[in-house]
PDB file of N, CA and C in Angstrom:
ATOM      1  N   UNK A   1     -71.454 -42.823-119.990  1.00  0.00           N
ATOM      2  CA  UNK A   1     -72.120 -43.988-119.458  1.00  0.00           C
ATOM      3  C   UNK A   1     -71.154 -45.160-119.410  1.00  0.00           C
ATOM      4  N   UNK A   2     -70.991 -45.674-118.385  1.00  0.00           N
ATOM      5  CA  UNK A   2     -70.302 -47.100-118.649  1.00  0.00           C
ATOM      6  C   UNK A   2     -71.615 -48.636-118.721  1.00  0.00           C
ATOM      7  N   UNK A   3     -70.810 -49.389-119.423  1.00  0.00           N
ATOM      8  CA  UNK A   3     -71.348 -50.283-119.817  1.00  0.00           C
ATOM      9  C   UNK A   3     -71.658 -51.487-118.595  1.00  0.00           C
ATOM     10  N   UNK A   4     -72.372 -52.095-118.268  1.00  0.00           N
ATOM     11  CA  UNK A   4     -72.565 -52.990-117.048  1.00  0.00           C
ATOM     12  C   UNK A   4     -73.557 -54.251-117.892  1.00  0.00           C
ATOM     13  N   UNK A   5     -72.895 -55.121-117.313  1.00  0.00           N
ATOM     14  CA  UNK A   5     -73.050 -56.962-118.079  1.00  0.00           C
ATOM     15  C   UNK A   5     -74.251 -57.054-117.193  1.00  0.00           C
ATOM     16  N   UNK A   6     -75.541 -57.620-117.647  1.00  0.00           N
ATOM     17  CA  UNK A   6     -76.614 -57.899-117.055  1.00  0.00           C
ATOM     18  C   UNK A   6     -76.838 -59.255-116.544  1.00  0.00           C
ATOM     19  N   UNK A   7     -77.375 -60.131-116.289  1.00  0.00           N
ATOM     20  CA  UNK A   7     -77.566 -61.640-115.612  1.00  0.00           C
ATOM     21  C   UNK A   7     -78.694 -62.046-116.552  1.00  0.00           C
ATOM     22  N   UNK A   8     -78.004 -63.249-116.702  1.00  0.00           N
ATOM     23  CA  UNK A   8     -79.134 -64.028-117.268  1.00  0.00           C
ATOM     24  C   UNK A   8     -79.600 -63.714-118.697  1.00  0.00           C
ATOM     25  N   UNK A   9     -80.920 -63.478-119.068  1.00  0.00           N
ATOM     26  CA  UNK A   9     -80.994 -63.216-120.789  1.00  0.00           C
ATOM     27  C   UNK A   9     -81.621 -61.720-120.789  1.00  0.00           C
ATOM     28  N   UNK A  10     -80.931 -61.158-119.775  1.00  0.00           N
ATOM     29  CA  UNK A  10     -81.040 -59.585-119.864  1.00  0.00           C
ATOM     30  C   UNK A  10     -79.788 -58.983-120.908  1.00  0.00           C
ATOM     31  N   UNK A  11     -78.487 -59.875-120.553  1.00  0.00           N
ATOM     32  CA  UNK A  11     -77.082 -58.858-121.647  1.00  0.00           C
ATOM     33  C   UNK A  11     -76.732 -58.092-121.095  1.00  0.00           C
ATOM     34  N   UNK A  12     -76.313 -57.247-122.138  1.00  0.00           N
ATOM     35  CA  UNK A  12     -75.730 -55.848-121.776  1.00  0.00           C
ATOM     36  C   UNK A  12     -76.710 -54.603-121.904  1.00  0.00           C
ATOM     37  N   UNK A  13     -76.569 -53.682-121.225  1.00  0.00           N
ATOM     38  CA  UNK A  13     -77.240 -52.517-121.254  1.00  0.00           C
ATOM     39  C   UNK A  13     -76.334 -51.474-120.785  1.00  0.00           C
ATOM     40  N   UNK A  14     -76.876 -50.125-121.525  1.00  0.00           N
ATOM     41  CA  UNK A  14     -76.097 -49.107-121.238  1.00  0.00           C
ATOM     42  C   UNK A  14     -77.388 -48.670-119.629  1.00  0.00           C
ATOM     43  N   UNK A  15     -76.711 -48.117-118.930  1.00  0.00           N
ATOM     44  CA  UNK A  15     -77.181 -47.592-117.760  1.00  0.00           C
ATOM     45  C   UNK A  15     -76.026 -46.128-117.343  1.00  0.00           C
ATOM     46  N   UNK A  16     -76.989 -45.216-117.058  1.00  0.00           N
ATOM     47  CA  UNK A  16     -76.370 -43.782-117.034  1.00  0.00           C
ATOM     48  C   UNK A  16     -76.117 -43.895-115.428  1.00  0.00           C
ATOM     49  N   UNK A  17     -74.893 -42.785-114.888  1.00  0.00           N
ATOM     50  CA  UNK A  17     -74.845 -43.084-113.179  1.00  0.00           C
ATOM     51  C   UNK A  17     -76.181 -43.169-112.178  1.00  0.00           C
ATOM     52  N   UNK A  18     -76.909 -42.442-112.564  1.00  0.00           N
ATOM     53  CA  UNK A  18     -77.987 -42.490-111.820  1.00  0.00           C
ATOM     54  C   UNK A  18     -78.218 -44.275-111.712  1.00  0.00           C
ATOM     55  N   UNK A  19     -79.092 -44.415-112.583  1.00  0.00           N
ATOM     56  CA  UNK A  19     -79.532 -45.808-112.605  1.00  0.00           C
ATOM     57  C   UNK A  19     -78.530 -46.243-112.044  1.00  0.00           C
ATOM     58  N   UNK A  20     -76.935 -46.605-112.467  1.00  0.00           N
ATOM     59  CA  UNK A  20     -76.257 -47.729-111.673  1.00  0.00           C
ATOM     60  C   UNK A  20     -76.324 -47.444-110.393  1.00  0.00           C
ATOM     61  N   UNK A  21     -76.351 -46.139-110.039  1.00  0.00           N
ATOM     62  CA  UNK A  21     -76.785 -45.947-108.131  1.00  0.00           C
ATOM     63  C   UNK A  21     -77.632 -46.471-107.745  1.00  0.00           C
ATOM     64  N   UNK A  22     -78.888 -46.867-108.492  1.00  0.00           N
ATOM     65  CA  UNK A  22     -79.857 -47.459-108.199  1.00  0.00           C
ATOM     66  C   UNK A  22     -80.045 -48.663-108.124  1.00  0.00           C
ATOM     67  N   UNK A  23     -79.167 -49.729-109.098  1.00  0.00           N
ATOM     68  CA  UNK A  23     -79.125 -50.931-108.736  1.00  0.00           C
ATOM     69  C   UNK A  23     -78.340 -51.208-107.799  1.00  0.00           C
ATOM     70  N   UNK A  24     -77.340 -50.065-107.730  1.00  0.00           N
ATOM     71  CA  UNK A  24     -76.009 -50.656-107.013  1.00  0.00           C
ATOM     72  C   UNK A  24     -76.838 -51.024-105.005  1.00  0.00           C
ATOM     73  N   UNK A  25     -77.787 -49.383-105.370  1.00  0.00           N
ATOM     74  CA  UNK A  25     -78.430 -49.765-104.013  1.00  0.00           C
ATOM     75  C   UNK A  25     -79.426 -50.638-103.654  1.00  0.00           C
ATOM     76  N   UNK A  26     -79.884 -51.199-104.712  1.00  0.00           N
ATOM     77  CA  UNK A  26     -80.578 -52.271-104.517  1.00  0.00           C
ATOM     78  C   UNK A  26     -80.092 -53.506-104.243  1.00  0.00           C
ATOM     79  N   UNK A  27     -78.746 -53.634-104.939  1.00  0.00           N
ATOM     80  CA  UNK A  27     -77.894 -54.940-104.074  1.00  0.00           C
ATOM     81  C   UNK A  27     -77.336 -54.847-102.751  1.00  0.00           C
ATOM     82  N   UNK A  28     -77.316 -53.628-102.333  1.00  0.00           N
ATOM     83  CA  UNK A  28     -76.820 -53.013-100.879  1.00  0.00           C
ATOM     84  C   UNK A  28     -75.358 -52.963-101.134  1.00  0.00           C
ATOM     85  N   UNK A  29     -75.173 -52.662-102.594  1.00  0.00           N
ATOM     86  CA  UNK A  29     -73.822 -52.467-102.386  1.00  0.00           C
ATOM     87  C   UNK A  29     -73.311 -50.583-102.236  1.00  0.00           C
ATOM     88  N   UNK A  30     -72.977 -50.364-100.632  1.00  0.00           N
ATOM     89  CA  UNK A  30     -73.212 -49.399-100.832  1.00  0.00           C
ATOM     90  C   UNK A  30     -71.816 -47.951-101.078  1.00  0.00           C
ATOM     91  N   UNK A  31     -71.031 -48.660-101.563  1.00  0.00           N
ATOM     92  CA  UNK A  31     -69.677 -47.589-102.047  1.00  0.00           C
ATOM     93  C   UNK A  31     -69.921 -47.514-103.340  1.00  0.00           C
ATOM     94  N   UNK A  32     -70.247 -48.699-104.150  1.00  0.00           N
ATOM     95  CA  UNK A  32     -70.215 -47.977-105.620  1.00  0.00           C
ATOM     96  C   UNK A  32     -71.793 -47.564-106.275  1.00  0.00           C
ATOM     97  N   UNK A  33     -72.464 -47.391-104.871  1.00  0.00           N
ATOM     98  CA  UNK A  33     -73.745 -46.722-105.005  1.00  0.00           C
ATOM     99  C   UNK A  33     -73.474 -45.390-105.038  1.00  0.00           C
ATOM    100  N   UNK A  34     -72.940 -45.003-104.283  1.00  0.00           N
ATOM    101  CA  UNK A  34     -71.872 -43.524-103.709  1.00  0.00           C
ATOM    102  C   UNK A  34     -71.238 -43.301-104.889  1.00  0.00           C
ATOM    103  N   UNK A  35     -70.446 -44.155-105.480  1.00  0.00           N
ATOM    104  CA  UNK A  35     -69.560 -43.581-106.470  1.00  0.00           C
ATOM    105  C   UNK A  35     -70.481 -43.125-107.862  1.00  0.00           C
ATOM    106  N   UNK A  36     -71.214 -44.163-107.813  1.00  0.00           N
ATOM    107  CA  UNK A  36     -72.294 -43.525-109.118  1.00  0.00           C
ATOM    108  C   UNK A  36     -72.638 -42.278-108.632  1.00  0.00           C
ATOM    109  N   UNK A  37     -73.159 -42.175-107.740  1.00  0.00           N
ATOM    110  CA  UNK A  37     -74.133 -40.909-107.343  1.00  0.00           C
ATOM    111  C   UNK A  37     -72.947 -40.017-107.357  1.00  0.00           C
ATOM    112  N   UNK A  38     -72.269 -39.907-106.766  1.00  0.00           N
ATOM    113  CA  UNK A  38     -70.995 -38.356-107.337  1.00  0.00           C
ATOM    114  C   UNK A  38     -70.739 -38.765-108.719  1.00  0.00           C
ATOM    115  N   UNK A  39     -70.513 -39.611-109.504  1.00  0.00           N
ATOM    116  CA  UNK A  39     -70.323 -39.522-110.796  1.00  0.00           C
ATOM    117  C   UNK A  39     -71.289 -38.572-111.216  1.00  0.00           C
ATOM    118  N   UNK A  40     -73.290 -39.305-111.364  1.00  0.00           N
ATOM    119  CA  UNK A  40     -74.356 -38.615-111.788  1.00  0.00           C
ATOM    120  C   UNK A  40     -73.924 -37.354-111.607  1.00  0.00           C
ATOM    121  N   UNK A  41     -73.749 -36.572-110.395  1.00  0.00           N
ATOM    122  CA  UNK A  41     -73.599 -35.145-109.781  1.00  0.00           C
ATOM    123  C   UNK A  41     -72.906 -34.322-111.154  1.00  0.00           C
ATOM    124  N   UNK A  42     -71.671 -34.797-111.323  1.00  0.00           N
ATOM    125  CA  UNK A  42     -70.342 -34.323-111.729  1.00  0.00           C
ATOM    126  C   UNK A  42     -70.853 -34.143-113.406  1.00  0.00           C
ATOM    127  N   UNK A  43     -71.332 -35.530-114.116  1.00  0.00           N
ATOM    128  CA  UNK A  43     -71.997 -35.442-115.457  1.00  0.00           C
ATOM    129  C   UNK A  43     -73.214 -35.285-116.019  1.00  0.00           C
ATOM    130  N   UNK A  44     -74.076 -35.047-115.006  1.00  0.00           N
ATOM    131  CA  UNK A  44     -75.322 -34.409-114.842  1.00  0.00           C
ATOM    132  C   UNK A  44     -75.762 -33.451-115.334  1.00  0.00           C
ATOM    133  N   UNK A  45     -76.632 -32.711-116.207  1.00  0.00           N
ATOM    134  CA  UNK A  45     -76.816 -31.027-116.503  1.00  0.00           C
ATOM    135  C   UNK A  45     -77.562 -30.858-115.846  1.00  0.00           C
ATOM    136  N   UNK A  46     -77.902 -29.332-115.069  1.00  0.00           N
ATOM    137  CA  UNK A  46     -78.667 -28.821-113.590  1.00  0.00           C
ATOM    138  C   UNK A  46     -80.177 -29.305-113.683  1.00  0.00           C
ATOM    139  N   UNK A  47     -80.709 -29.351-115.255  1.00  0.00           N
ATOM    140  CA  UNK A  47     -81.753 -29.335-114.781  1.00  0.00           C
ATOM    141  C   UNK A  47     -82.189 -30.587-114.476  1.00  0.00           C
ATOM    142  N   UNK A  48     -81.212 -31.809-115.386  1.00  0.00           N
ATOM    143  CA  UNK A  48     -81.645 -33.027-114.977  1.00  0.00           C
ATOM    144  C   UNK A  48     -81.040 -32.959-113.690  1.00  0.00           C
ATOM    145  N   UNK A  49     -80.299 -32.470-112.917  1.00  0.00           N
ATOM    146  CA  UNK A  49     -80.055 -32.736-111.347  1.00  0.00           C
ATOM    147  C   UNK A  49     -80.677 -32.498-110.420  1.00  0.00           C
ATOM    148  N   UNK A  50     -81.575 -31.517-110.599  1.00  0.00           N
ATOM    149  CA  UNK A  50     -82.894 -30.674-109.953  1.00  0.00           C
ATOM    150  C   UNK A  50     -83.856 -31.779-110.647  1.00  0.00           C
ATOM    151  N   UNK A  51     -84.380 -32.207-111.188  1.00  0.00           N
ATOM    152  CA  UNK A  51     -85.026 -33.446-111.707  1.00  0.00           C
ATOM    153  C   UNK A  51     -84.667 -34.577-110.415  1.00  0.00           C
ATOM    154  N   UNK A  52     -83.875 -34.773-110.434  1.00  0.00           N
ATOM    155  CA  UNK A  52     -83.000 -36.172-109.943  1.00  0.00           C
ATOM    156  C   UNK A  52     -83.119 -36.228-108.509  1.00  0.00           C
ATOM    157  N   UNK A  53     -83.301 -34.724-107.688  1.00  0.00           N
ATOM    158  CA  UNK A  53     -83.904 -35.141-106.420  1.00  0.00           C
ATOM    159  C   UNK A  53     -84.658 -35.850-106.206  1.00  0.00           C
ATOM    160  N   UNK A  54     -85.427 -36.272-106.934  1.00  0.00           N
ATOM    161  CA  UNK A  54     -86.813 -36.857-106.043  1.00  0.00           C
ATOM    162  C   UNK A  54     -86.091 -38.825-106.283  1.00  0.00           C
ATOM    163  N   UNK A  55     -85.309 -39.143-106.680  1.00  0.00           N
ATOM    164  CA  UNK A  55     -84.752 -40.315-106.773  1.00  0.00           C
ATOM    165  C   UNK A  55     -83.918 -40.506-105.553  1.00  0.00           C
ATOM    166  N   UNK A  56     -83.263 -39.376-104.915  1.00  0.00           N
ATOM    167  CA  UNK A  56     -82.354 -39.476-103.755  1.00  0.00           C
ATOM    168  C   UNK A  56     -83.549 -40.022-102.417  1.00  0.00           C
ATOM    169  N   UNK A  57     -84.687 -39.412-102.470  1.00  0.00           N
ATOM    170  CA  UNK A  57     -86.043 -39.714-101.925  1.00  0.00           C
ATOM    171  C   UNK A  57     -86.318 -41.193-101.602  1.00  0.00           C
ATOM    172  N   UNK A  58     -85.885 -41.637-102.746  1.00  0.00           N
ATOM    173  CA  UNK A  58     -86.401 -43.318-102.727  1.00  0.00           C
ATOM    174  C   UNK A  58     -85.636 -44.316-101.497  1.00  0.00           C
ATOM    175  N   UNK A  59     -86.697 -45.436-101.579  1.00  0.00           N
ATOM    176  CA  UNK A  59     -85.917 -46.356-100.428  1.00  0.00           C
ATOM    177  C   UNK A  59     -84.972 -47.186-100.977  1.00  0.00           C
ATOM    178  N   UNK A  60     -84.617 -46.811-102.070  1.00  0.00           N
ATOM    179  CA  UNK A  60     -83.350 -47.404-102.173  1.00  0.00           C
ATOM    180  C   UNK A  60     -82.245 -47.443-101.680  1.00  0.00           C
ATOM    181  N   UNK A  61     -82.104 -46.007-101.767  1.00  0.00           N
ATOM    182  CA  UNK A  61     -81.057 -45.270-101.039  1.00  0.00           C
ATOM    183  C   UNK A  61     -80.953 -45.042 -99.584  1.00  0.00           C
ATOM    184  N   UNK A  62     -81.861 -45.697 -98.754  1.00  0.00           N
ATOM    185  CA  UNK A  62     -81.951 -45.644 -97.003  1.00  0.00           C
ATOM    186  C   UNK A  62     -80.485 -46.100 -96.475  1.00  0.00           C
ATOM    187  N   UNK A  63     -79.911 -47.482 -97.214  1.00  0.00           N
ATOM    188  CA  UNK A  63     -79.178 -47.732 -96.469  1.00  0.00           C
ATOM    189  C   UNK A  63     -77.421 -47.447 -96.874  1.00  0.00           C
ATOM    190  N   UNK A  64     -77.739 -45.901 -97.250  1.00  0.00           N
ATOM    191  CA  UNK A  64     -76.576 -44.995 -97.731  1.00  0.00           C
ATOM    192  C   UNK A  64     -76.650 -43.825 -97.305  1.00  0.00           C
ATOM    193  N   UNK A  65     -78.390 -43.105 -97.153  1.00  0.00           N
ATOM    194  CA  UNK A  65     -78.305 -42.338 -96.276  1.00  0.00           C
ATOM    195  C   UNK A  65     -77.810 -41.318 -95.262  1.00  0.00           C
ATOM    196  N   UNK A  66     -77.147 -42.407 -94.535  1.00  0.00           N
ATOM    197  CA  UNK A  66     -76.603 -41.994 -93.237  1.00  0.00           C
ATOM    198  C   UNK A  66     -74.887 -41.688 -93.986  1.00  0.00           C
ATOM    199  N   UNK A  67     -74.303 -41.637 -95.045  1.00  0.00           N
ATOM    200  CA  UNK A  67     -72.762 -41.826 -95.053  1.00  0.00           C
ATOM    201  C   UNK A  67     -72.813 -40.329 -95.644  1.00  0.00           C
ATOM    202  N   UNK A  68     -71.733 -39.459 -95.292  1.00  0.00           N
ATOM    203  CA  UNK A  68     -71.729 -38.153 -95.315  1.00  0.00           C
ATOM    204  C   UNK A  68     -71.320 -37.650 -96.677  1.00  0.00           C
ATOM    205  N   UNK A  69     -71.173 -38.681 -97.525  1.00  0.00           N
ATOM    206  CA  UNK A  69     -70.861 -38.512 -99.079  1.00  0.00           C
ATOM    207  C   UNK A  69     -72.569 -38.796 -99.649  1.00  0.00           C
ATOM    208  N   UNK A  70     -73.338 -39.391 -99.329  1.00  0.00           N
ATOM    209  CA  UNK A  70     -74.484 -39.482 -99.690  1.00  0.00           C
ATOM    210  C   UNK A  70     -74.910 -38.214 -99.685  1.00  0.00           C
ATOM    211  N   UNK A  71     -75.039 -37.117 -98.039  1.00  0.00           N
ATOM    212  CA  UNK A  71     -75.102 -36.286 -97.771  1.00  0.00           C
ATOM    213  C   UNK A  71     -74.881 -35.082 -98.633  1.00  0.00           C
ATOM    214  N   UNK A  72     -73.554 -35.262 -99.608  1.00  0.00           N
ATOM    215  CA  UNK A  72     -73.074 -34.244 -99.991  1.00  0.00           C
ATOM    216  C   UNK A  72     -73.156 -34.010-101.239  1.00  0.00           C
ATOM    217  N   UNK A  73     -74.230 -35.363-101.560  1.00  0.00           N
ATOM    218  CA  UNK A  73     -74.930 -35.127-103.358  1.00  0.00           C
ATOM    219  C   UNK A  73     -75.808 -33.569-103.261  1.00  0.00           C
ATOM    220  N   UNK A  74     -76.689 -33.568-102.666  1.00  0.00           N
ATOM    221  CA  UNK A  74     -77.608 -32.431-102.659  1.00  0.00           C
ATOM    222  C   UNK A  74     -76.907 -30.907-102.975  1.00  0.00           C
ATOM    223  N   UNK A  75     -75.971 -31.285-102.401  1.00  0.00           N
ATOM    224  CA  UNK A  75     -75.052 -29.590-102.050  1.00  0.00           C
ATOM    225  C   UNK A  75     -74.298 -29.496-102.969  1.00  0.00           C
ATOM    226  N   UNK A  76     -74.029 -30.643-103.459  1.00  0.00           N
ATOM    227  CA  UNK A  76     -72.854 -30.787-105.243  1.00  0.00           C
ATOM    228  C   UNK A  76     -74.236 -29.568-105.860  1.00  0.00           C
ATOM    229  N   UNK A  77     -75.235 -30.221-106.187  1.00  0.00           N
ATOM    230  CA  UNK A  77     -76.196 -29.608-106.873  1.00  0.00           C
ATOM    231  C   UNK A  77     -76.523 -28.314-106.866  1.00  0.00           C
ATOM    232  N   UNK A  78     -76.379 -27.439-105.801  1.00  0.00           N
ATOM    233  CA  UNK A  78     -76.760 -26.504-105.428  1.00  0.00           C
ATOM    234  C   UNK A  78     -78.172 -26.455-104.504  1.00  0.00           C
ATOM    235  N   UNK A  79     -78.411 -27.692-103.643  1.00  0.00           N
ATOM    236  CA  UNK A  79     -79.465 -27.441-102.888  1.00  0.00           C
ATOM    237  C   UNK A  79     -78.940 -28.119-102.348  1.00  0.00           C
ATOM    238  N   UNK A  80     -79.725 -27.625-100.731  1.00  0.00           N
ATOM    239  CA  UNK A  80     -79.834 -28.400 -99.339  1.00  0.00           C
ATOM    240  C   UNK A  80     -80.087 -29.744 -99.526  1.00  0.00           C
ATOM    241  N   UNK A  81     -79.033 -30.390 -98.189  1.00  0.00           N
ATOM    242  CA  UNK A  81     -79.648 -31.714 -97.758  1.00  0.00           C
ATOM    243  C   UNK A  81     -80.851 -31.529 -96.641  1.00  0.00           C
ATOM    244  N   UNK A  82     -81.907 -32.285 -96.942  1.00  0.00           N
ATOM    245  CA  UNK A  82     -82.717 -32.396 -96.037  1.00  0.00           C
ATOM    246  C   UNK A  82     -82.880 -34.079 -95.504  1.00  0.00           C
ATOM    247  N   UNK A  83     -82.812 -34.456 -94.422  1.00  0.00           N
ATOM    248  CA  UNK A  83     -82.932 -35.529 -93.614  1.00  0.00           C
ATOM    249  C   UNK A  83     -84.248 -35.905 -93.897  1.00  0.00           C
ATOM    250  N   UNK A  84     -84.406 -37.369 -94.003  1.00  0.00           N
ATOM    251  CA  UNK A  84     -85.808 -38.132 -94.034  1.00  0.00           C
ATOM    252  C   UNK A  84     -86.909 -37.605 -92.834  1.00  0.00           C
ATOM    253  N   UNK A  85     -87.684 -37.056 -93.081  1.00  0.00           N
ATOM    254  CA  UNK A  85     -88.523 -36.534 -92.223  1.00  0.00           C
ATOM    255  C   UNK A  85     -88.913 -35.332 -92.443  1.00  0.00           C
ATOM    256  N   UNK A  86     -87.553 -34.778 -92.338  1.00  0.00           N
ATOM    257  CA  UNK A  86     -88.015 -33.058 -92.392  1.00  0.00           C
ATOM    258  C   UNK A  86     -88.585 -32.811 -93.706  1.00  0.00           C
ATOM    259  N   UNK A  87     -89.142 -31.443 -93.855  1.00  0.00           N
ATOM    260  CA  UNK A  87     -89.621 -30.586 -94.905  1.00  0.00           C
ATOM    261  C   UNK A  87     -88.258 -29.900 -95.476  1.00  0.00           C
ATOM    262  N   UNK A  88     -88.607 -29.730 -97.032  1.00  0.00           N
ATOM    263  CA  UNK A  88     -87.794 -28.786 -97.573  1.00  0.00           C
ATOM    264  C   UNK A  88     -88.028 -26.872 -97.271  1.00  0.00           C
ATOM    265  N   UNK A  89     -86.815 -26.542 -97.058  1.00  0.00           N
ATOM    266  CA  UNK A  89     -86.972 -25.175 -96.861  1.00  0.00           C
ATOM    267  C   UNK A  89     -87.782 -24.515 -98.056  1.00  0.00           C
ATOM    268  N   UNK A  90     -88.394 -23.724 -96.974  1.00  0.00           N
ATOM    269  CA  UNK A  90     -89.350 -22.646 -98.393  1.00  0.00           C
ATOM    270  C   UNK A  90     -88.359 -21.687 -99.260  1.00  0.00           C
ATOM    271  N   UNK A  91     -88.606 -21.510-100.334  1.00  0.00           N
ATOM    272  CA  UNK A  91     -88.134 -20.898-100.913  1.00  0.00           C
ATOM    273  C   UNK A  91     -88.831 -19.413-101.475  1.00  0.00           C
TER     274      UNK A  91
END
Protein backbone atom coordinates (compact mmCIF):
# COMPACT_ATOMS: atom_id res chain seq x y z
CA UNK A 1 0.00 0.00 0.00
CA UNK A 2 1.40 3.39 -0.42
CA UNK A 3 0.65 6.06 1.79
CA UNK A 4 -1.41 9.22 0.28
CA UNK A 5 -1.69 12.74 2.41
CA UNK A 6 -5.43 13.52 2.70
CA UNK A 7 -6.88 17.38 2.61
CA UNK A 8 -7.96 19.11 5.21
CA UNK A 9 -8.68 17.27 8.76
CA UNK A 10 -8.88 13.99 6.96
CA UNK A 11 -4.56 13.27 7.32
CA UNK A 12 -3.13 10.48 6.27
CA UNK A 13 -4.63 7.24 5.33
CA UNK A 14 -3.44 4.08 4.09
CA UNK A 15 -5.45 3.35 0.78
CA UNK A 16 -4.77 -0.06 -1.13
CA UNK A 17 -4.42 0.37 -5.29
CA UNK A 18 -7.80 -0.20 -5.84
CA UNK A 19 -9.15 2.64 -3.81
CA UNK A 20 -6.35 5.07 -5.07
CA UNK A 21 -7.84 4.16 -8.67
CA UNK A 22 -10.80 5.28 -7.36
CA UNK A 23 -10.05 8.57 -6.14
CA UNK A 24 -7.57 9.06 -8.67
CA UNK A 25 -10.74 8.67 -11.01
CA UNK A 26 -12.72 10.74 -9.29
CA UNK A 27 -10.37 13.70 -9.73
CA UNK A 28 -10.22 12.74 -13.49
CA UNK A 29 -6.89 12.16 -13.07
CA UNK A 30 -6.67 9.65 -15.48
CA UNK A 31 -2.88 7.98 -15.81
CA UNK A 32 -2.36 7.43 -12.26
CA UNK A 33 -5.88 6.00 -12.19
CA UNK A 34 -4.37 3.43 -14.75
CA UNK A 35 -1.35 3.05 -12.82
CA UNK A 36 -3.18 2.06 -9.63
CA UNK A 37 -5.38 -0.22 -11.46
CA UNK A 38 -2.31 -2.35 -13.00
CA UNK A 39 -0.69 -2.00 -9.68
CA UNK A 40 -4.22 -3.54 -7.90
CA UNK A 41 -3.98 -6.32 -10.88
CA UNK A 42 -0.27 -7.24 -10.19
CA UNK A 43 -0.79 -7.25 -5.99
CA UNK A 44 -4.12 -8.44 -5.92
CA UNK A 45 -4.96 -12.27 -4.87
CA UNK A 46 -7.51 -13.88 -7.64
CA UNK A 47 -10.13 -14.00 -5.55
CA UNK A 48 -10.08 -10.48 -4.42
CA UNK A 49 -9.62 -9.70 -8.29
CA UNK A 50 -12.67 -11.65 -9.34
CA UNK A 51 -14.28 -9.63 -6.40
CA UNK A 52 -12.95 -6.36 -7.87
CA UNK A 53 -14.81 -6.59 -11.15
CA UNK A 54 -17.76 -5.15 -10.24
CA UNK A 55 -15.68 -1.78 -9.22
CA UNK A 56 -14.25 -1.60 -12.89
CA UNK A 57 -18.31 -1.31 -13.50
CA UNK A 58 -18.53 1.93 -11.71
CA UNK A 59 -18.84 5.47 -13.17
CA UNK A 60 -15.91 6.33 -11.98
CA UNK A 61 -13.98 4.79 -14.23
CA UNK A 62 -16.03 6.04 -17.61
CA UNK A 63 -13.60 8.48 -18.31
CA UNK A 64 -10.66 5.81 -18.59
CA UNK A 65 -12.66 3.42 -20.16
CA UNK A 66 -11.91 4.01 -23.53
CA UNK A 67 -7.70 3.81 -22.95
CA UNK A 68 -6.53 0.32 -23.97
CA UNK A 69 -4.60 -0.16 -20.63
CA UNK A 70 -7.92 0.24 -18.81
CA UNK A 71 -8.97 -2.44 -21.26
CA UNK A 72 -6.32 -4.74 -20.31
CA UNK A 73 -7.13 -4.90 -16.45
CA UNK A 74 -9.82 -7.62 -17.07
CA UNK A 75 -7.46 -9.93 -19.09
CA UNK A 76 -4.46 -9.33 -16.43
CA UNK A 77 -7.14 -11.22 -14.32
CA UNK A 78 -8.01 -13.92 -16.32
CA UNK A 79 -11.37 -12.68 -17.67
CA UNK A 80 -12.79 -10.93 -20.60
CA UNK A 81 -13.18 -7.33 -21.23
CA UNK A 82 -16.64 -6.57 -21.80
CA UNK A 83 -17.65 -2.98 -23.15
CA UNK A 84 -20.36 -0.88 -21.28
CA UNK A 85 -23.43 -2.27 -22.63
CA UNK A 86 -22.79 -5.61 -23.53
CA UNK A 87 -23.51 -8.77 -21.42
CA UNK A 88 -20.93 -10.97 -19.94
CA UNK A 89 -20.24 -14.19 -21.78
CA UNK A 90 -21.98 -17.25 -20.38
CA UNK A 91 -20.03 -19.42 -18.84
Amino acid sequence: MQLVEGVDHVGRVRLDALAQAFWYGMLGARAPAIVSLQRWVVGAPPVKSNEGMRYLRMPVFDSIRDDPRFEAVPGKMGLPYVPEGEAMPAR
